[in-house]
Protein backbone atom coordinates (compact mmCIF):
# COMPACT_ATOMS: atom_id res chain seq x y z
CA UNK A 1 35.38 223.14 293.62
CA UNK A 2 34.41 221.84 290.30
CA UNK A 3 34.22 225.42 288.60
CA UNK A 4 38.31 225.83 290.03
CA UNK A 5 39.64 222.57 288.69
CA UNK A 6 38.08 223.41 285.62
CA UNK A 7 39.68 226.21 285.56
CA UNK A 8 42.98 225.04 286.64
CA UNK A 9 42.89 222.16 283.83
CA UNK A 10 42.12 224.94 281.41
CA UNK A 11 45.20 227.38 282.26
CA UNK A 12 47.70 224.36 282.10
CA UNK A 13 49.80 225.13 279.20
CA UNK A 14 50.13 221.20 278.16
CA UNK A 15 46.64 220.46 278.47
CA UNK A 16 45.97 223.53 276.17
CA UNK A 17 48.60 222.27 273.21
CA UNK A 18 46.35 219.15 273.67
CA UNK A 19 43.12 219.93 273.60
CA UNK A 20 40.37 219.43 271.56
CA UNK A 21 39.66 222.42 268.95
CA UNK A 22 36.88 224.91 269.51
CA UNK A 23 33.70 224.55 267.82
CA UNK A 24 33.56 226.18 264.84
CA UNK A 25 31.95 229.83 264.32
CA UNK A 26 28.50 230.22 262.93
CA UNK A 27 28.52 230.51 259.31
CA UNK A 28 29.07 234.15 257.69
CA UNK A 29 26.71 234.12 254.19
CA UNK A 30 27.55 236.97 252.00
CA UNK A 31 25.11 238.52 250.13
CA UNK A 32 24.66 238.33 246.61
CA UNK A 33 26.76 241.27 244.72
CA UNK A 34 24.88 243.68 242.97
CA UNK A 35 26.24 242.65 239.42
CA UNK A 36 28.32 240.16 237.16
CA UNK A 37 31.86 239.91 238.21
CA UNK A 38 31.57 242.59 240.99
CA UNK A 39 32.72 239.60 243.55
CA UNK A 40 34.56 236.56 242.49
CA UNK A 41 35.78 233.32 244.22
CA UNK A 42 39.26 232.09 242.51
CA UNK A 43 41.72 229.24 243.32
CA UNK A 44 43.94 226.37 241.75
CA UNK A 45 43.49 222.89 240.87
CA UNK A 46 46.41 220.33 240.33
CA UNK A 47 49.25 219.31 239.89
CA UNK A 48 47.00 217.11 237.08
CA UNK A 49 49.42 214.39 235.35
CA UNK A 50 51.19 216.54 232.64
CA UNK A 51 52.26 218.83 235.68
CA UNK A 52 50.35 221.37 234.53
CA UNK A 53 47.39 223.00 237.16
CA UNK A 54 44.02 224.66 236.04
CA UNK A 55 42.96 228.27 237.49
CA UNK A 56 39.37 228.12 238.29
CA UNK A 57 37.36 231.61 238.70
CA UNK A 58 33.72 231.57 239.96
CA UNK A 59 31.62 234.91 239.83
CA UNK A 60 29.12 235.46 243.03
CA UNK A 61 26.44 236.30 241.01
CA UNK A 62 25.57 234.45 238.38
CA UNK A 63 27.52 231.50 239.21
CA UNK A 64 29.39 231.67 235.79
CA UNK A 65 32.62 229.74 235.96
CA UNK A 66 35.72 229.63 234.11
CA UNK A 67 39.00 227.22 234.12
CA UNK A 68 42.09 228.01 232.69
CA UNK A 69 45.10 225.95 231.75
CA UNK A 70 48.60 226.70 233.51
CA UNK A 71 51.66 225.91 233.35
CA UNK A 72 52.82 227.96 236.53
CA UNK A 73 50.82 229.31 238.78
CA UNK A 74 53.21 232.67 240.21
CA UNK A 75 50.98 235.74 240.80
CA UNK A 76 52.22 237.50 237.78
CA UNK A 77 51.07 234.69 235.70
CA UNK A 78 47.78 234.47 237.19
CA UNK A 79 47.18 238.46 236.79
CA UNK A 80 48.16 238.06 232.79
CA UNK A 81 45.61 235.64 232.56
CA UNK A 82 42.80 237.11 234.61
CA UNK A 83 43.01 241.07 234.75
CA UNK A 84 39.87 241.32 236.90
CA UNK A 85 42.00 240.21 240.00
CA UNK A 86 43.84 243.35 240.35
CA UNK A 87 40.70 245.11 241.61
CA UNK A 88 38.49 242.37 242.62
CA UNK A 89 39.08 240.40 245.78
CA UNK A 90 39.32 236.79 245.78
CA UNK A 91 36.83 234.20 248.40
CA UNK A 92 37.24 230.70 247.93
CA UNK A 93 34.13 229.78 249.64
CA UNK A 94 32.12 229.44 246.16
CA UNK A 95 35.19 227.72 244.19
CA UNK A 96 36.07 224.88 246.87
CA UNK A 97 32.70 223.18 246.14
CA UNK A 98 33.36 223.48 241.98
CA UNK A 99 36.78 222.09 242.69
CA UNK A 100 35.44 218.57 243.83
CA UNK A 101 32.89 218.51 240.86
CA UNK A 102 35.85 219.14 238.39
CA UNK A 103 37.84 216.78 239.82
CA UNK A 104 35.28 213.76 239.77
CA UNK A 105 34.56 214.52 235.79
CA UNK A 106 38.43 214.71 235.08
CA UNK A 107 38.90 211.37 237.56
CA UNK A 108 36.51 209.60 235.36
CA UNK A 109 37.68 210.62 231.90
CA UNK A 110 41.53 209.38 232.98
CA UNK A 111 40.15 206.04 233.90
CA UNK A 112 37.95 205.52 230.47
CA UNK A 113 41.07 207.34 228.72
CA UNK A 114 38.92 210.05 226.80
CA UNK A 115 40.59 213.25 226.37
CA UNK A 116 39.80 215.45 229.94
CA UNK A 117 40.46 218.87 228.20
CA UNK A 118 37.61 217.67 226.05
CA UNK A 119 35.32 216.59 228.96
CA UNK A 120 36.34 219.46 231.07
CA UNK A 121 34.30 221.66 228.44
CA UNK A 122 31.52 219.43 228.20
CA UNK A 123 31.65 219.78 231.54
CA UNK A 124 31.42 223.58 231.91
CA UNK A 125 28.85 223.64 228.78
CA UNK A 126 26.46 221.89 230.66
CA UNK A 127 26.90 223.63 234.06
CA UNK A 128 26.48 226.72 232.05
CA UNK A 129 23.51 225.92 230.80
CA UNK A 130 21.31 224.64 233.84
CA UNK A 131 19.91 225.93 236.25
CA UNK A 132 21.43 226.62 239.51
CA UNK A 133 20.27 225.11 243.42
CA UNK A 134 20.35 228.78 245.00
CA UNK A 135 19.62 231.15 242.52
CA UNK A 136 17.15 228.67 240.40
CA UNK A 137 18.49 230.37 237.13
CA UNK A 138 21.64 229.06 235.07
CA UNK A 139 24.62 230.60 235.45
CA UNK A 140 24.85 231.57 231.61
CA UNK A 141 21.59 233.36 231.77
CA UNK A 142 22.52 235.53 234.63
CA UNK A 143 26.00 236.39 233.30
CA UNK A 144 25.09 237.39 229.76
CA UNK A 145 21.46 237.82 230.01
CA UNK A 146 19.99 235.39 227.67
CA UNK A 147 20.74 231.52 227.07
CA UNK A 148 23.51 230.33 225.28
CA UNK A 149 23.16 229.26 222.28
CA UNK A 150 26.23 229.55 220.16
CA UNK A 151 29.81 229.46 220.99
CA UNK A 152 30.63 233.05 221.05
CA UNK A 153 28.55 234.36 224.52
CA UNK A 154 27.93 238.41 224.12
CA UNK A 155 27.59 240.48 227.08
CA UNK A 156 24.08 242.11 226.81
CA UNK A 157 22.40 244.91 228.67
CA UNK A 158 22.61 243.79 232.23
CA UNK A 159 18.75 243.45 234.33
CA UNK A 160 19.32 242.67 237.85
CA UNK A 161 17.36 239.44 238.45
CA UNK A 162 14.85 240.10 241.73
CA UNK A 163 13.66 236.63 241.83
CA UNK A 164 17.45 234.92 241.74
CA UNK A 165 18.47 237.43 244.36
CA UNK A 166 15.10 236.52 246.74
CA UNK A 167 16.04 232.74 245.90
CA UNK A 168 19.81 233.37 246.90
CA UNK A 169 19.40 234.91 250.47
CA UNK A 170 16.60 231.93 251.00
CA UNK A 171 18.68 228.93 250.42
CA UNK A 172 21.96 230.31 251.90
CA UNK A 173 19.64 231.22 255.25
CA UNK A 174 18.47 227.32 255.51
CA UNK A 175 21.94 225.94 254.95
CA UNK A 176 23.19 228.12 257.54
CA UNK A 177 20.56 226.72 259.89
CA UNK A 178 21.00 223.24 259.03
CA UNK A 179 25.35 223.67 258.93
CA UNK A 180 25.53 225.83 262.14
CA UNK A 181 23.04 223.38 263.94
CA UNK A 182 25.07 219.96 262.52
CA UNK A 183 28.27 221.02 263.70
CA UNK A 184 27.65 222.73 267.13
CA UNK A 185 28.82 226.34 265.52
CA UNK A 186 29.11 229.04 268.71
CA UNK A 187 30.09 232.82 268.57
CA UNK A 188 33.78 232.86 269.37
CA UNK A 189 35.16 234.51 272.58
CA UNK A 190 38.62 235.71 271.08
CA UNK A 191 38.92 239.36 271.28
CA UNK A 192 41.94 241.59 270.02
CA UNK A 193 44.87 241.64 272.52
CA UNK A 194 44.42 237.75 273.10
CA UNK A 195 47.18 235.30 273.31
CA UNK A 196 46.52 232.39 271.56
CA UNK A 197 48.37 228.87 269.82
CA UNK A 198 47.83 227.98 266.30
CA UNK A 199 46.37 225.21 265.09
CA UNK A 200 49.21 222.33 263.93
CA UNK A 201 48.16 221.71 260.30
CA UNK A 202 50.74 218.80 259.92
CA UNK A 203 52.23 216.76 262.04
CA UNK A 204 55.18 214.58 261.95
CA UNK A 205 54.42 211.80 264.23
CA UNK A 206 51.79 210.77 266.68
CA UNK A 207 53.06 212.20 269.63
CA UNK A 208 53.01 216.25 268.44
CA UNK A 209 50.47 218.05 269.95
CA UNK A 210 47.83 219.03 268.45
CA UNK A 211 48.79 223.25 268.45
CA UNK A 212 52.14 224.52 268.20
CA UNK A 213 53.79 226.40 271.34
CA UNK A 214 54.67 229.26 269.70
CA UNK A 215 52.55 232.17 271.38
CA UNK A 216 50.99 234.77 269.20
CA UNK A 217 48.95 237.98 269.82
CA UNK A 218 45.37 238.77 268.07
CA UNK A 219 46.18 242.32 266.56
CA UNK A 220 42.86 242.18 264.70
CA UNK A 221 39.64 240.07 264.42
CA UNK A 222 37.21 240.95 261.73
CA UNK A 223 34.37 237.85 261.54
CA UNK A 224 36.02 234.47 261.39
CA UNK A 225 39.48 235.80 260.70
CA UNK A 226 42.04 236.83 262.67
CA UNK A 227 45.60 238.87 262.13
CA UNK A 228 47.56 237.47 264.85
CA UNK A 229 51.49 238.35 265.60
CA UNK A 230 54.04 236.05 266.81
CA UNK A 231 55.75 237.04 270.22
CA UNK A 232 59.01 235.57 269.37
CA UNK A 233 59.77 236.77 265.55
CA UNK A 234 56.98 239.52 265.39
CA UNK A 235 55.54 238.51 262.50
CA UNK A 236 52.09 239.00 260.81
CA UNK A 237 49.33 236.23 259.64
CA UNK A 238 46.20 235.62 258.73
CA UNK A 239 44.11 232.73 260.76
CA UNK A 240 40.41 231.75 261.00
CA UNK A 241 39.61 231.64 264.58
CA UNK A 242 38.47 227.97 263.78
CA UNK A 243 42.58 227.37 264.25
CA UNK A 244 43.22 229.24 267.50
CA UNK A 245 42.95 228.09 270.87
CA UNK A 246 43.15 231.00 273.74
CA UNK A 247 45.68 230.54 275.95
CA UNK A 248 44.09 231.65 279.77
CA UNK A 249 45.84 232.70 282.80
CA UNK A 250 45.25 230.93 285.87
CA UNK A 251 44.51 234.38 287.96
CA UNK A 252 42.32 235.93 285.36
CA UNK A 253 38.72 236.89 287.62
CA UNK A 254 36.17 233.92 287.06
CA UNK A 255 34.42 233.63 284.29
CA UNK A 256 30.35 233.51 285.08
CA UNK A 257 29.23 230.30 286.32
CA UNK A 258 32.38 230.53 288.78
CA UNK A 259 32.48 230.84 292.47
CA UNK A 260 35.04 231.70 294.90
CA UNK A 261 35.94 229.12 297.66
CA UNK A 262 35.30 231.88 300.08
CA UNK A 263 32.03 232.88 298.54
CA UNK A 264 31.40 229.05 298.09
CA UNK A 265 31.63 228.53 302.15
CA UNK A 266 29.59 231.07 303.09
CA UNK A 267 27.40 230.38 300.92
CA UNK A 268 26.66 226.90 301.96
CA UNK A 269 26.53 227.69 305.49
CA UNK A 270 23.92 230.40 304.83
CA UNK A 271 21.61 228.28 302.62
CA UNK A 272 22.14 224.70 303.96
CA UNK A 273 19.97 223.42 306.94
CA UNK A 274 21.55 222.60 310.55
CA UNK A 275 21.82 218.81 310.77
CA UNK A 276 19.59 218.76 313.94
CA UNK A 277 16.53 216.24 314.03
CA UNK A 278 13.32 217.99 312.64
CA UNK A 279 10.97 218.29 315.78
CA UNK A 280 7.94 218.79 313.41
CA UNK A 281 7.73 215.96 310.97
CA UNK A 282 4.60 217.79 308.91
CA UNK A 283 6.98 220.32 307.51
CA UNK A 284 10.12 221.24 306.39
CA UNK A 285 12.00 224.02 305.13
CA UNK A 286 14.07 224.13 301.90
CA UNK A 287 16.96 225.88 301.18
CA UNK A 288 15.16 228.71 299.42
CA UNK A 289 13.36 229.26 302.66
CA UNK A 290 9.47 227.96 301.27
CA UNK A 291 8.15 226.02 303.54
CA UNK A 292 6.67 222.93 302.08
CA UNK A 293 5.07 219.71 303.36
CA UNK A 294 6.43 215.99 303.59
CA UNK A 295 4.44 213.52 301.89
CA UNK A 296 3.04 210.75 304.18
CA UNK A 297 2.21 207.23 302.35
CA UNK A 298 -0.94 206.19 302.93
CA UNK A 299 -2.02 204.60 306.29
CA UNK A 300 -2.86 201.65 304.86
CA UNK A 301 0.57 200.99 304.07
CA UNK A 302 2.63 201.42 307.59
CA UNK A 303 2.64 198.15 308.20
CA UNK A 304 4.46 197.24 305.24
CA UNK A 305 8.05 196.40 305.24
CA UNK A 306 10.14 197.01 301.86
CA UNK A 307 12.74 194.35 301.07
């Protein structure tokens, strides 16, 4: 009974637009690229005050990160000032985490009114310079292959760093551990040909739900991510699975753990004892059909009454 209103509460469509989100996915670590800007991480920072927004790049492998002043931020813009992008995909994983250091340094130099462009370099000297948590070399070293020590960086013969690579795979392998463990992460059960709801990113008052009621259809799922197609306008996007709630039919076959009422009943009246009185008192027998013996208290004690 328990197992079928579980299931019923699950296939109502409001309780679904409702509900709580999923747990999140275990954590996917990527492993470290093979070179210097083979993989890099890339988004954008502002509006800061002036209007203007910074472009911040972040190469996988050593680390190495660079910002860049913008006034707009269209995708021909972005591909005049970074050429690499039209061959290198883009990950933001790496870059979120810079963003919030960037932000705290440029935070502090508005409120003692120094000059931010000016601490923004200091900013990215210094990172450049030390060494990194996961790879335990800086990210200057591993990008050009010796420390910097002037202001005009030369790219030298590259040497693949064994240690930093060893180091890499170690630390991202703990702080999956730890992450996956803190937040509960499970495999997902979404599978291609799905319908699902999507996630309601913003909401205008208290009462919308917490997933929009537009249906969509999981075309593709590759890790975390998701191409999904809307039913009404047919219409592509991209989703993490973090953001999708499956929507279930009420007369899908039980899912394990879940037993039919019919089952159920004849179940119970095959396993479960008659009610008659037990003519033997020394023994019993238990539903799995092992006999076993009743404990007596001592006979020193049948006298005594319990309040």
């Amino acid at each position: 009974m328990d197992a079928q209103v579980e299931k019923f509460v699950k296939s109502c469509r409001g309780c679904t637009l409702v509900s709580a989100p999923e747990p999140p996915e275990p954590l996917q670590r990527s492993k470290l690229p093979s070179s210097p800007w083979h993989t890099i991480a890339l988004d954008f920072f502002g509006p800061l005050p002036e209007g203007q927004h910074l472009m911040v790049v972040i190469d996988y492998y050593s680390r190495f990160m660079e910002v860049c002043e913008m006034e707009t931020i269209t995708a021909y813009d972005t591909h005049e000032h970074n050429p690499l992008l039209a061959t290198i995909g883009e990950v933001n994983g790496e870059v979120e985490r810079q963003n919030r250091s960037i932000v705290k340094r440029l935070r502090i130099a508005q409120q003692l009114g120094q000059d931010w462009r000016h601490e923004l370099y200091l900013y990215l000297l210094t990172y450049h310079s030390s060494k990194h948590p996961t790879t335990g070399e800086s990210p200057g070293e591993l990008m050009f292959g010796r420390r910097i020590k002037s202001k005009l960086p030369v790219i030298s013969s590259f040497q693949e760093d064994a240690e930093a690579r060893d180091r890499d795979a170690v630390v991202k392998e703990k702080g999956k551990e730890y992450t996956d463990r803190r937040r509960g992460a499970k495999e997902s059960d979404l599978e291609q040909g799905d319908h699902v709801l999507v996630k309601r990113m913003r909401k205008s008052s208290k009462l919308d739900a917490d997933y929009n009621s537009e249906e969509f259809v999981i075309c593709r799922k590759t890790g975390t991510d998701s191409i999904i197609q809307s039913r009404d306008t047919g219409k592509l996007y991209r989703r993490s699975s973090a953001h999708l709630k499956k929507i279930r039919n009420r007369h899908e076959t039980p899912e394990d753990g879940e037993i039919e009422q019919d089952n159920l009943d004849s179940s119970m009246e095959a396993n479960f004892p008659s009610t008659e009185p037990i003519k033997d008192p020394e023994s019993v027998q238990s539903l799995s059909g092992v006999t076993k013996r009743i404990r007596l208290p001592p006979a020193k004690y049948a006298d005594y009454a319990p309040h």
